[in-house]
PDB file of N, CA and C in Angstrom:
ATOM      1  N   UNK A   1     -61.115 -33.506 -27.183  1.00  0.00           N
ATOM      2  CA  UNK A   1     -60.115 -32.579 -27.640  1.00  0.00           C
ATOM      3  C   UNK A   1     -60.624 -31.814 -28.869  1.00  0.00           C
ATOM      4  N   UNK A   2     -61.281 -32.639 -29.943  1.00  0.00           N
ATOM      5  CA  UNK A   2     -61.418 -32.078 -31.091  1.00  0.00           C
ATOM      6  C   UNK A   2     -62.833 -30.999 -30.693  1.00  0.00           C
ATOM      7  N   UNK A   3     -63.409 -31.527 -29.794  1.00  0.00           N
ATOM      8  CA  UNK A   3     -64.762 -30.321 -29.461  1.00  0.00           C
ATOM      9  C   UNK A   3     -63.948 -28.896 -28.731  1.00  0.00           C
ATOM     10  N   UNK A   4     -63.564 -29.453 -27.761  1.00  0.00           N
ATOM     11  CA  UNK A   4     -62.529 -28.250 -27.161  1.00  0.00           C
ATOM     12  C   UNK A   4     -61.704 -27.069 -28.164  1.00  0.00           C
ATOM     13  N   UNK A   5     -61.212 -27.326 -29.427  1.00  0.00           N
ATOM     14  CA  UNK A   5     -60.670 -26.711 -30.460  1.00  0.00           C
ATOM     15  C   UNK A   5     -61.903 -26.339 -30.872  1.00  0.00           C
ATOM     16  N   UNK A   6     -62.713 -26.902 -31.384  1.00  0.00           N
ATOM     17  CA  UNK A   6     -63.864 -25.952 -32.165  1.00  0.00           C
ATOM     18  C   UNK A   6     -64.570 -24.882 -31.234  1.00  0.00           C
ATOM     19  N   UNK A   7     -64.561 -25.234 -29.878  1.00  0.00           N
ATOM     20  CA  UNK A   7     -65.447 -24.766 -29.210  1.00  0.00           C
ATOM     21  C   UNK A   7     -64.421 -23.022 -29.240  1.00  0.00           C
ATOM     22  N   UNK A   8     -63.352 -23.096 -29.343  1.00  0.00           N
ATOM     23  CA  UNK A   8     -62.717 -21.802 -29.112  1.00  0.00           C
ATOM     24  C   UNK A   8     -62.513 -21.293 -30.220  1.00  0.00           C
ATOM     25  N   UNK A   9     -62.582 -21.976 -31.255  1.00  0.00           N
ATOM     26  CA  UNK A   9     -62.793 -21.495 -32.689  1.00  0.00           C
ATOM     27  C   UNK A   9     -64.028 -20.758 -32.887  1.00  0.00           C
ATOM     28  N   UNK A  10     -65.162 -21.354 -32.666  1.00  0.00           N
ATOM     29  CA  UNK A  10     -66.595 -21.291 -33.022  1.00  0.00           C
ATOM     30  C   UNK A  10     -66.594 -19.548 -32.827  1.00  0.00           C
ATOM     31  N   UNK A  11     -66.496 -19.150 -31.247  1.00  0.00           N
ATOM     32  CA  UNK A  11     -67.048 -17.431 -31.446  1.00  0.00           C
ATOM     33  C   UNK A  11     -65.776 -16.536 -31.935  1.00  0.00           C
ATOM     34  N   UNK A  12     -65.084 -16.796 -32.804  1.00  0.00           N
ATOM     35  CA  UNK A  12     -63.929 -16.215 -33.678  1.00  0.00           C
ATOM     36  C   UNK A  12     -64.697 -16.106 -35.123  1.00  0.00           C
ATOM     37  N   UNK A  13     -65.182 -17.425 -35.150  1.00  0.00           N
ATOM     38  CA  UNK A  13     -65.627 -17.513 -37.078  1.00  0.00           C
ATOM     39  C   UNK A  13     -66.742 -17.203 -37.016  1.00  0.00           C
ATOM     40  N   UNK A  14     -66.965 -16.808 -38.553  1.00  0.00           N
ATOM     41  CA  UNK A  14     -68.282 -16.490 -39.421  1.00  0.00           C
ATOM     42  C   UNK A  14     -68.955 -17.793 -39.541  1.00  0.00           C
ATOM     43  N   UNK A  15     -67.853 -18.085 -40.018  1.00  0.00           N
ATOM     44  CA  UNK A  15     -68.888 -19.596 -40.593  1.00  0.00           C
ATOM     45  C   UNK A  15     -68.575 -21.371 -39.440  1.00  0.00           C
ATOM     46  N   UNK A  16     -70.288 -21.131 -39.206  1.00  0.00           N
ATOM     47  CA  UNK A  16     -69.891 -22.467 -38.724  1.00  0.00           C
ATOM     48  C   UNK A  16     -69.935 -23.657 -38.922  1.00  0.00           C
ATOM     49  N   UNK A  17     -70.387 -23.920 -39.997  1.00  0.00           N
ATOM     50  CA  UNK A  17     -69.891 -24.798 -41.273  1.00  0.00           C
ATOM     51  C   UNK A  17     -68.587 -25.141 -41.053  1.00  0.00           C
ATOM     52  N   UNK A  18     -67.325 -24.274 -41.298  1.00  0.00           N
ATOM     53  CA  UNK A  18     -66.202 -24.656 -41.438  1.00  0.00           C
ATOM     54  C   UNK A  18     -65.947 -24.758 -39.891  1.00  0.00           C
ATOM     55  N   UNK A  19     -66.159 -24.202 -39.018  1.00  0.00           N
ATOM     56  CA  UNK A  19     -66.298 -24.865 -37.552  1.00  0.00           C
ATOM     57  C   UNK A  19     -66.102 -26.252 -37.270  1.00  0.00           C
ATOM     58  N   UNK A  20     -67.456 -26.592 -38.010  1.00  0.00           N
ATOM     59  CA  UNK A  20     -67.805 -28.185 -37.752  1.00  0.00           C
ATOM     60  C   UNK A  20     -66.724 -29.134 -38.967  1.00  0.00           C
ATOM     61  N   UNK A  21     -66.339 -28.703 -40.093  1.00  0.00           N
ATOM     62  CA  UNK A  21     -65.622 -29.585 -41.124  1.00  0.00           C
ATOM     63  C   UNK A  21     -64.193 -29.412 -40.008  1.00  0.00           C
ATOM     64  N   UNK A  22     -63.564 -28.617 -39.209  1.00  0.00           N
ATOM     65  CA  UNK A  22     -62.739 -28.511 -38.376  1.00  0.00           C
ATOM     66  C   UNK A  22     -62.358 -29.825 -37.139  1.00  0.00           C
ATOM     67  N   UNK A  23     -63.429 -29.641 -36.635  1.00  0.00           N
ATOM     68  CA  UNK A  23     -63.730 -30.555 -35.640  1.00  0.00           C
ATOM     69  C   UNK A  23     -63.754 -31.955 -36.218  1.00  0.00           C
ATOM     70  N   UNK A  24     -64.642 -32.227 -37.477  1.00  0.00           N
ATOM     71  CA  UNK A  24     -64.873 -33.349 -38.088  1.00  0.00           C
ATOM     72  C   UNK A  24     -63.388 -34.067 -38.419  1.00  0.00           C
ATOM     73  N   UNK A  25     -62.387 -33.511 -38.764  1.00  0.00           N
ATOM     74  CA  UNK A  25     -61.103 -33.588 -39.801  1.00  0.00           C
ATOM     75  C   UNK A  25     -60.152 -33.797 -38.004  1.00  0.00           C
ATOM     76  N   UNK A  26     -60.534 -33.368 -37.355  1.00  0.00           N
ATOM     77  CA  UNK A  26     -59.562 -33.828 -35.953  1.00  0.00           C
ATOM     78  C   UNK A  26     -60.329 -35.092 -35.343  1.00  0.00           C
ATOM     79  N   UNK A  27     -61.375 -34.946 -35.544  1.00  0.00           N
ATOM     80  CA  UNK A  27     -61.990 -36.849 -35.041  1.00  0.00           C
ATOM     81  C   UNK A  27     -61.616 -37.886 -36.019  1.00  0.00           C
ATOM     82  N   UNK A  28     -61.837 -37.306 -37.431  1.00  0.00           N
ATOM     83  CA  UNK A  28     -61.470 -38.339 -38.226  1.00  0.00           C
ATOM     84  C   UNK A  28     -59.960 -38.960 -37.975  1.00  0.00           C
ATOM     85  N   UNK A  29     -58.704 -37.933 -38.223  1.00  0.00           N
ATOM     86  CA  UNK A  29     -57.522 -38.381 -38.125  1.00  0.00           C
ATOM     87  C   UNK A  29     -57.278 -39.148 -36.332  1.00  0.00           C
ATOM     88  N   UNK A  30     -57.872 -38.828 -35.624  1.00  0.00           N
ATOM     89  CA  UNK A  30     -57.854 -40.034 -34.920  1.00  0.00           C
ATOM     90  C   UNK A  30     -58.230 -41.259 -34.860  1.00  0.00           C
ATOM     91  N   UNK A  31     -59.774 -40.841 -35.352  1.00  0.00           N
ATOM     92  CA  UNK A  31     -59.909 -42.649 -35.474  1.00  0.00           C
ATOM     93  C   UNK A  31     -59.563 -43.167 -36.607  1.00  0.00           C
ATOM     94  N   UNK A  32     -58.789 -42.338 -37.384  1.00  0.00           N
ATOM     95  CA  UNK A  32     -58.263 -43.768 -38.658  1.00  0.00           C
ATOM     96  C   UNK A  32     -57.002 -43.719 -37.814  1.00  0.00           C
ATOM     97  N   UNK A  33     -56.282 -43.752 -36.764  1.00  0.00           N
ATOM     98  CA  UNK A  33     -55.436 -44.628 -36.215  1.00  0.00           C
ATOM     99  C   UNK A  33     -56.038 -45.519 -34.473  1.00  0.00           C
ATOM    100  N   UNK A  34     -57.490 -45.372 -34.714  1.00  0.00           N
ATOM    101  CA  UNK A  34     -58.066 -46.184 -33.423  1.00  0.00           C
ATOM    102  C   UNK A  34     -58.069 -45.143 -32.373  1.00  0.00           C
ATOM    103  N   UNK A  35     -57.259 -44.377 -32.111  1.00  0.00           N
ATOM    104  CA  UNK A  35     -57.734 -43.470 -30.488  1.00  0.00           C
ATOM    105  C   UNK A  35     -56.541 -42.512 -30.279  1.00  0.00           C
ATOM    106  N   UNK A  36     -56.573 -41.485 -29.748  1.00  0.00           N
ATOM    107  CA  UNK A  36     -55.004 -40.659 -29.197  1.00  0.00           C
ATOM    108  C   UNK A  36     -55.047 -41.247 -27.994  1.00  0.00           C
ATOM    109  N   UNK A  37     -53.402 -41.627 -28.305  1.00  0.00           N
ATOM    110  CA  UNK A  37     -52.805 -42.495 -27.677  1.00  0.00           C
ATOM    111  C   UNK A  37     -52.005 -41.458 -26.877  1.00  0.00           C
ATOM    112  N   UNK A  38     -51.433 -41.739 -26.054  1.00  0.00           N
ATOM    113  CA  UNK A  38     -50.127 -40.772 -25.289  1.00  0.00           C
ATOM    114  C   UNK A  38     -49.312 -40.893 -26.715  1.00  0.00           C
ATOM    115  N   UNK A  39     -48.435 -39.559 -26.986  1.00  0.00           N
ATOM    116  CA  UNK A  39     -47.350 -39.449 -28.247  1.00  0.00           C
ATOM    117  C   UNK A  39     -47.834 -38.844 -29.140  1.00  0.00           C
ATOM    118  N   UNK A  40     -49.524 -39.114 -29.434  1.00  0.00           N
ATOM    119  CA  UNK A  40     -50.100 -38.497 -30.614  1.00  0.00           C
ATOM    120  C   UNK A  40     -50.095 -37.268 -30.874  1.00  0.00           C
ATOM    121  N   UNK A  41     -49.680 -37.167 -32.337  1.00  0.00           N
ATOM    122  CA  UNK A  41     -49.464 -35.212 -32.347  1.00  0.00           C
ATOM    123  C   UNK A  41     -50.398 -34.922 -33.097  1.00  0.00           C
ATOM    124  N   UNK A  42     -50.844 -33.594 -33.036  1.00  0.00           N
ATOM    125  CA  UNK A  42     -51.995 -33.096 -33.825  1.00  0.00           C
ATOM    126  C   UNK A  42     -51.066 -31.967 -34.320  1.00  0.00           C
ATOM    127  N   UNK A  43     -51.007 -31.645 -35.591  1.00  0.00           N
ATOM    128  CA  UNK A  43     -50.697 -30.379 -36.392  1.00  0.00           C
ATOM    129  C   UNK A  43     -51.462 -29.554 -37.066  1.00  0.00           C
ATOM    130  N   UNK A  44     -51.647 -28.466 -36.877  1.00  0.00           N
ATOM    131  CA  UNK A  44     -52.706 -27.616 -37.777  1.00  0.00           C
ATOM    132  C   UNK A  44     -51.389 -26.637 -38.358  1.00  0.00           C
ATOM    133  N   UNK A  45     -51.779 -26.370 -39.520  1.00  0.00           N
ATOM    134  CA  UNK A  45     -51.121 -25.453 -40.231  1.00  0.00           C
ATOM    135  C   UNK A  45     -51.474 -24.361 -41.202  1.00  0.00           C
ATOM    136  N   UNK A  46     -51.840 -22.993 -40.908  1.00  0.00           N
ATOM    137  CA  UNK A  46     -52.519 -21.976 -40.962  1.00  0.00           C
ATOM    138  C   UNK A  46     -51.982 -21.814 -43.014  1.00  0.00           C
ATOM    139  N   UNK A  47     -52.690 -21.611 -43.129  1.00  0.00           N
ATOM    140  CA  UNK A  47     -52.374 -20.899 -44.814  1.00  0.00           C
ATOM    141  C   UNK A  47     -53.837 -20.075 -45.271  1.00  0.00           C
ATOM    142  N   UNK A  48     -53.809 -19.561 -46.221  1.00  0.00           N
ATOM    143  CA  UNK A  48     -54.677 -18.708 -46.883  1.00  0.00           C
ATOM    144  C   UNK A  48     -55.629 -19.721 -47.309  1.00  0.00           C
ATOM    145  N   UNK A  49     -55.268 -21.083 -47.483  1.00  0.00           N
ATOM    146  CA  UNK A  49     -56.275 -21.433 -47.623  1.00  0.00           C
ATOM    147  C   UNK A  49     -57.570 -22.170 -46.872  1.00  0.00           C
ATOM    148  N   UNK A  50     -56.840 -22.148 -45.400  1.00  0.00           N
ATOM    149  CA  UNK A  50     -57.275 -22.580 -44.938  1.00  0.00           C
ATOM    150  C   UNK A  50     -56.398 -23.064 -42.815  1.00  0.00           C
ATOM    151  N   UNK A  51     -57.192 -24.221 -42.422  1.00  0.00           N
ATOM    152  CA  UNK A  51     -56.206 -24.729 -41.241  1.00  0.00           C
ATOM    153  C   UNK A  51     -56.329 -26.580 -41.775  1.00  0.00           C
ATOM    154  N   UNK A  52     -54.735 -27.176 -41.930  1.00  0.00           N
ATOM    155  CA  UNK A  52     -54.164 -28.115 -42.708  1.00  0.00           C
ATOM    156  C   UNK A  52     -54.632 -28.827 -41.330  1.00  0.00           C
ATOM    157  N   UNK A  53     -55.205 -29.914 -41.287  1.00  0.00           N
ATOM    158  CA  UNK A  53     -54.778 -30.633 -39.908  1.00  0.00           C
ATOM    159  C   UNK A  53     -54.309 -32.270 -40.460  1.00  0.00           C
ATOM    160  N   UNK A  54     -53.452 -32.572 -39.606  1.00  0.00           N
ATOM    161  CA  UNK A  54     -52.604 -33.734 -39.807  1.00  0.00           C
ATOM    162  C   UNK A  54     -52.608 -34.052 -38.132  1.00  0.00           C
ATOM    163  N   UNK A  55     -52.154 -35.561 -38.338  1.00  0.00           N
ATOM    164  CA  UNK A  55     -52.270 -36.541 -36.936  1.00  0.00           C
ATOM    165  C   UNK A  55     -51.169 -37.485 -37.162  1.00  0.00           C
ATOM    166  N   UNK A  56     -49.823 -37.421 -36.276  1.00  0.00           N
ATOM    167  CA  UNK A  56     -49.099 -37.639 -36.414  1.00  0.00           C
ATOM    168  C   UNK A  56     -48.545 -37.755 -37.881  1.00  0.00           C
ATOM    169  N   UNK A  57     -48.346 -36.679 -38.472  1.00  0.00           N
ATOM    170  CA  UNK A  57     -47.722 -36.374 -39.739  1.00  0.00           C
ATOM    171  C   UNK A  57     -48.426 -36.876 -41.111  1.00  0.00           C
ATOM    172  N   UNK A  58     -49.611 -37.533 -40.496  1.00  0.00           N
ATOM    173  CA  UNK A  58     -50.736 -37.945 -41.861  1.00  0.00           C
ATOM    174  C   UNK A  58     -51.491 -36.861 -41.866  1.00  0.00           C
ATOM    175  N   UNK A  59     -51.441 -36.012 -43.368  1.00  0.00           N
ATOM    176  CA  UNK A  59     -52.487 -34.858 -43.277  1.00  0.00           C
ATOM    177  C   UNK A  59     -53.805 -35.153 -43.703  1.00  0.00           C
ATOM    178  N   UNK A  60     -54.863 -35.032 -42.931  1.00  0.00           N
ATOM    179  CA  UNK A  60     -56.376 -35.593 -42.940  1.00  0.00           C
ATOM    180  C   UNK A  60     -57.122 -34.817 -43.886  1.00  0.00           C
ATOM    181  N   UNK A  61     -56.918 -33.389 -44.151  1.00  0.00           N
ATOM    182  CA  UNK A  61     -57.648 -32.249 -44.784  1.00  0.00           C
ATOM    183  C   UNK A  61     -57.552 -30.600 -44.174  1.00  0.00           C
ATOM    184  N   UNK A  62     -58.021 -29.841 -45.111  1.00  0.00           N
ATOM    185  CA  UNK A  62     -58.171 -28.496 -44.691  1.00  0.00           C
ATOM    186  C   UNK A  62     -59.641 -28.160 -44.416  1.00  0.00           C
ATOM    187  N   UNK A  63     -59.647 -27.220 -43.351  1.00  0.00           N
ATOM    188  CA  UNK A  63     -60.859 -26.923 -42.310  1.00  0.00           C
ATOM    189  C   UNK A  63     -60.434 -25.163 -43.492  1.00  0.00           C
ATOM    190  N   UNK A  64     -61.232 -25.066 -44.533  1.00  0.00           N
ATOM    191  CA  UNK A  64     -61.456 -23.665 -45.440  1.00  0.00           C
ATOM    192  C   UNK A  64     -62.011 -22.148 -44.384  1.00  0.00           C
ATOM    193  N   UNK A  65     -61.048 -21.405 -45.028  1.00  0.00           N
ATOM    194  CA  UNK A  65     -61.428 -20.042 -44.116  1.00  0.00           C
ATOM    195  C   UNK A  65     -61.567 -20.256 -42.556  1.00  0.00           C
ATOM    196  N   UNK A  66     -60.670 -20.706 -41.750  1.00  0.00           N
ATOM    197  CA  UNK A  66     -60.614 -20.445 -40.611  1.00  0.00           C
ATOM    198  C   UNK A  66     -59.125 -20.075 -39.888  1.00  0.00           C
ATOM    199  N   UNK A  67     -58.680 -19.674 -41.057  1.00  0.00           N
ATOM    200  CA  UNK A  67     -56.657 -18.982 -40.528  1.00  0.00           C
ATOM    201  C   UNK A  67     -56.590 -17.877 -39.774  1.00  0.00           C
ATOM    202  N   UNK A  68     -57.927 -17.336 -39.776  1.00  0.00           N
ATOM    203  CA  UNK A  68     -57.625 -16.094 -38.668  1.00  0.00           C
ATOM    204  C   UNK A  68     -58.453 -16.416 -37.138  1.00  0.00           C
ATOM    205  N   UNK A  69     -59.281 -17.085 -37.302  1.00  0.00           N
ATOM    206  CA  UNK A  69     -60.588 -17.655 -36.523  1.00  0.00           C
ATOM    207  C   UNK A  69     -59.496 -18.744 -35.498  1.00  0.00           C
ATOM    208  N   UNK A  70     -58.690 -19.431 -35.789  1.00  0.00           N
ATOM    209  CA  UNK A  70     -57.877 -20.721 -35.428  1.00  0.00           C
ATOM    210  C   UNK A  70     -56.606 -19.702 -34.907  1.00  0.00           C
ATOM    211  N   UNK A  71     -56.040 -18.692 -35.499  1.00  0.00           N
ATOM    212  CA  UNK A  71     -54.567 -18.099 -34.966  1.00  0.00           C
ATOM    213  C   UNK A  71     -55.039 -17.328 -33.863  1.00  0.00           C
ATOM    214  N   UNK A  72     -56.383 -16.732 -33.887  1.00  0.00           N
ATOM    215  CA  UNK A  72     -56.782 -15.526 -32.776  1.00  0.00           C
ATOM    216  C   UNK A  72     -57.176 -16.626 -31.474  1.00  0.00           C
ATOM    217  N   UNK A  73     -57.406 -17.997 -31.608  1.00  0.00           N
ATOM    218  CA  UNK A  73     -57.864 -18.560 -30.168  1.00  0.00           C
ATOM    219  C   UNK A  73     -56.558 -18.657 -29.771  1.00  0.00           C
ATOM    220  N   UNK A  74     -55.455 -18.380 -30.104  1.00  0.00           N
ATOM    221  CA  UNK A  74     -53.415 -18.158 -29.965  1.00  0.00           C
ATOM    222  C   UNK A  74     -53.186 -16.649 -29.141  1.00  0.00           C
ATOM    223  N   UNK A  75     -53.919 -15.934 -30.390  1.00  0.00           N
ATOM    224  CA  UNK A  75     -53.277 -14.312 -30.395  1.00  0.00           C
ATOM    225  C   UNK A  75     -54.248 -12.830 -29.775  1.00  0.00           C
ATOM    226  N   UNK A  76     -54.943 -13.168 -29.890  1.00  0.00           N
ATOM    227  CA  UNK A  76     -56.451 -11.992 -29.851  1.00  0.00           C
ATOM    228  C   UNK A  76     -56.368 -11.769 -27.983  1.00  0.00           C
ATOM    229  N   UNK A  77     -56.602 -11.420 -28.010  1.00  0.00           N
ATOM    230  CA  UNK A  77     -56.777  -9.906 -25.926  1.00  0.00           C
ATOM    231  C   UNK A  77     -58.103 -11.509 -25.672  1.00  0.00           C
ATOM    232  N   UNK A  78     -58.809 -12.266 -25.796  1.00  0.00           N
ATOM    233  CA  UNK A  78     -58.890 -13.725 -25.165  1.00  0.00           C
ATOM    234  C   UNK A  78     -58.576 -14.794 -25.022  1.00  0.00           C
ATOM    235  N   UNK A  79     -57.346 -14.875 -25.933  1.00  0.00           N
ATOM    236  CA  UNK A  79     -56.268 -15.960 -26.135  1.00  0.00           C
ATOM    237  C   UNK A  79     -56.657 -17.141 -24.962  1.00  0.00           C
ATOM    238  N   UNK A  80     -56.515 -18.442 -25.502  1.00  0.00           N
ATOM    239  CA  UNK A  80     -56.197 -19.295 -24.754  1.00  0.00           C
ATOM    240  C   UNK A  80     -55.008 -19.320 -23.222  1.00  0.00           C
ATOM    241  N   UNK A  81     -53.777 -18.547 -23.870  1.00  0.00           N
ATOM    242  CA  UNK A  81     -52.588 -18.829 -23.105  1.00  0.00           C
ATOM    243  C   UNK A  81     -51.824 -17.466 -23.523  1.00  0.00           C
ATOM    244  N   UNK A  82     -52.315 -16.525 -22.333  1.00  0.00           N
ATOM    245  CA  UNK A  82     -51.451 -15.170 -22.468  1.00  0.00           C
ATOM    246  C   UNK A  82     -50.107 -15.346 -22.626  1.00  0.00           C
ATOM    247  N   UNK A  83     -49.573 -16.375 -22.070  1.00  0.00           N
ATOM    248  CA  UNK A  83     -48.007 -16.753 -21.695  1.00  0.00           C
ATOM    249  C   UNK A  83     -46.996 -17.352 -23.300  1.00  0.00           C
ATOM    250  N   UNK A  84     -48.162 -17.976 -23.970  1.00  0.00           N
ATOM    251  CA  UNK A  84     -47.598 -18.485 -24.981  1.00  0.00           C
ATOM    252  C   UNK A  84     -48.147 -17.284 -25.999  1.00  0.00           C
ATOM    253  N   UNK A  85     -48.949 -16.410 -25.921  1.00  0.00           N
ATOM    254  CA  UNK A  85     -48.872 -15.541 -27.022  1.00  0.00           C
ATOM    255  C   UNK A  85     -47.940 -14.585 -26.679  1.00  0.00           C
ATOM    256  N   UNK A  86     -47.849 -14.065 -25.475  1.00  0.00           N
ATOM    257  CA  UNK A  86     -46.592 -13.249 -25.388  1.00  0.00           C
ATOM    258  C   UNK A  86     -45.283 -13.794 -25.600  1.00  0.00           C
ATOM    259  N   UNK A  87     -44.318 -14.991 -25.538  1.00  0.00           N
ATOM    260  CA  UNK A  87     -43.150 -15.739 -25.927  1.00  0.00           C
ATOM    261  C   UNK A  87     -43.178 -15.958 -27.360  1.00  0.00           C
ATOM    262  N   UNK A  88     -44.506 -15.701 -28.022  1.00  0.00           N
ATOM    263  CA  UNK A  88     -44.743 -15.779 -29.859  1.00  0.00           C
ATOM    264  C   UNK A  88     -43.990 -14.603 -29.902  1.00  0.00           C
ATOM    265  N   UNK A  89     -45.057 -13.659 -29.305  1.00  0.00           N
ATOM    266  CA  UNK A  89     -44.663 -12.194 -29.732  1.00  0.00           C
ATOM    267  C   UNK A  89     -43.043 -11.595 -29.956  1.00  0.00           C
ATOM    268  N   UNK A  90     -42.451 -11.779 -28.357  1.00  0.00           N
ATOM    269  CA  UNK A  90     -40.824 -11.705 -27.783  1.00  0.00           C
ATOM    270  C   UNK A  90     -40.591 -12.867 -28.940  1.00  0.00           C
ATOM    271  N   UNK A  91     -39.967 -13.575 -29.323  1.00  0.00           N
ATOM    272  CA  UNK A  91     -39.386 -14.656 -29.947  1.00  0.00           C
ATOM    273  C   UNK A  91     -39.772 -14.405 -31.695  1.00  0.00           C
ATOM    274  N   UNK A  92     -40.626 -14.386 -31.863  1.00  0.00           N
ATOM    275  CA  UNK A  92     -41.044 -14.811 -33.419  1.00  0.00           C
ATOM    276  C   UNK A  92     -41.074 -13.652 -34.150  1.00  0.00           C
ATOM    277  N   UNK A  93     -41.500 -12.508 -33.769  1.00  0.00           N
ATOM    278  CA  UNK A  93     -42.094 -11.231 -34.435  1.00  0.00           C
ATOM    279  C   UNK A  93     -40.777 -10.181 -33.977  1.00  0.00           C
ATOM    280  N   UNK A  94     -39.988  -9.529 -35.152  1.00  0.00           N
ATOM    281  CA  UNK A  94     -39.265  -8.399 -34.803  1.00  0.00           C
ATOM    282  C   UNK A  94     -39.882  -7.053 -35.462  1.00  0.00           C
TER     283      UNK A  94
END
C-alpha cells in the first residue's frame, strides 16, 4: 500500500527525497501496530507544511513539500479516480 501511494506521488514531485520520507512514515505507522489489519485507517492531511500521515488516529509524521504532489494523484486530468474527483468538485467547491 505504502509503495502504491508513493508510486503515484513520485511523477507529481520534485523531490524524491520527500517521496521516500512519505512512503517511509506509512510503513512505519503500520508496523508500530504489527500489520494493517482489516479496520486500519490511514489519514493524510494536506497543509502547507506538508502531508500529516497518521494510522488509526496516531500521527506518525509529516512527508515536507508534497501538498500539491499528494492532492494532484486526487485532482490533476490523471487522477487516480475521475469519479471521486468529480463528487470533490460537485460537493466541496462552490
Amino acid at each position: 500500500m505504502a509503495a502504491a501511494i508513493a508510486e503515484s506521488v513520485n511523477p507529481r514531485a520534485s523531490n524524491k527525497a520527500q517521496v521516500d520520507t512519505l512512503k517511509k512514515l506509512i510503513l512505519d505507522g503500520v508496523a508500530a501496530k504489527g500489520a494493517a489489519t482489516p479496520g486500519t485507517t490511514l489519514q493524510f492531511d494536506c497543509s502547507d507544511e506538508g502531508v500529516k500521515v497518521s494510522v488509526d488516529s496516531k500521527e506518525i509524521g509529516v512527508a515536507p513539500g508534497l501538498k500539491k504532489a499528494f492532492c494532484e494523484v486526487y485532482l490533476d486530468d490523471k487522477c487516480v479516480s475521475p469519479a471521486l474527483r468529480n463528487s470533490c468538485v460537485e460537493n466541496c467547491c462552490n
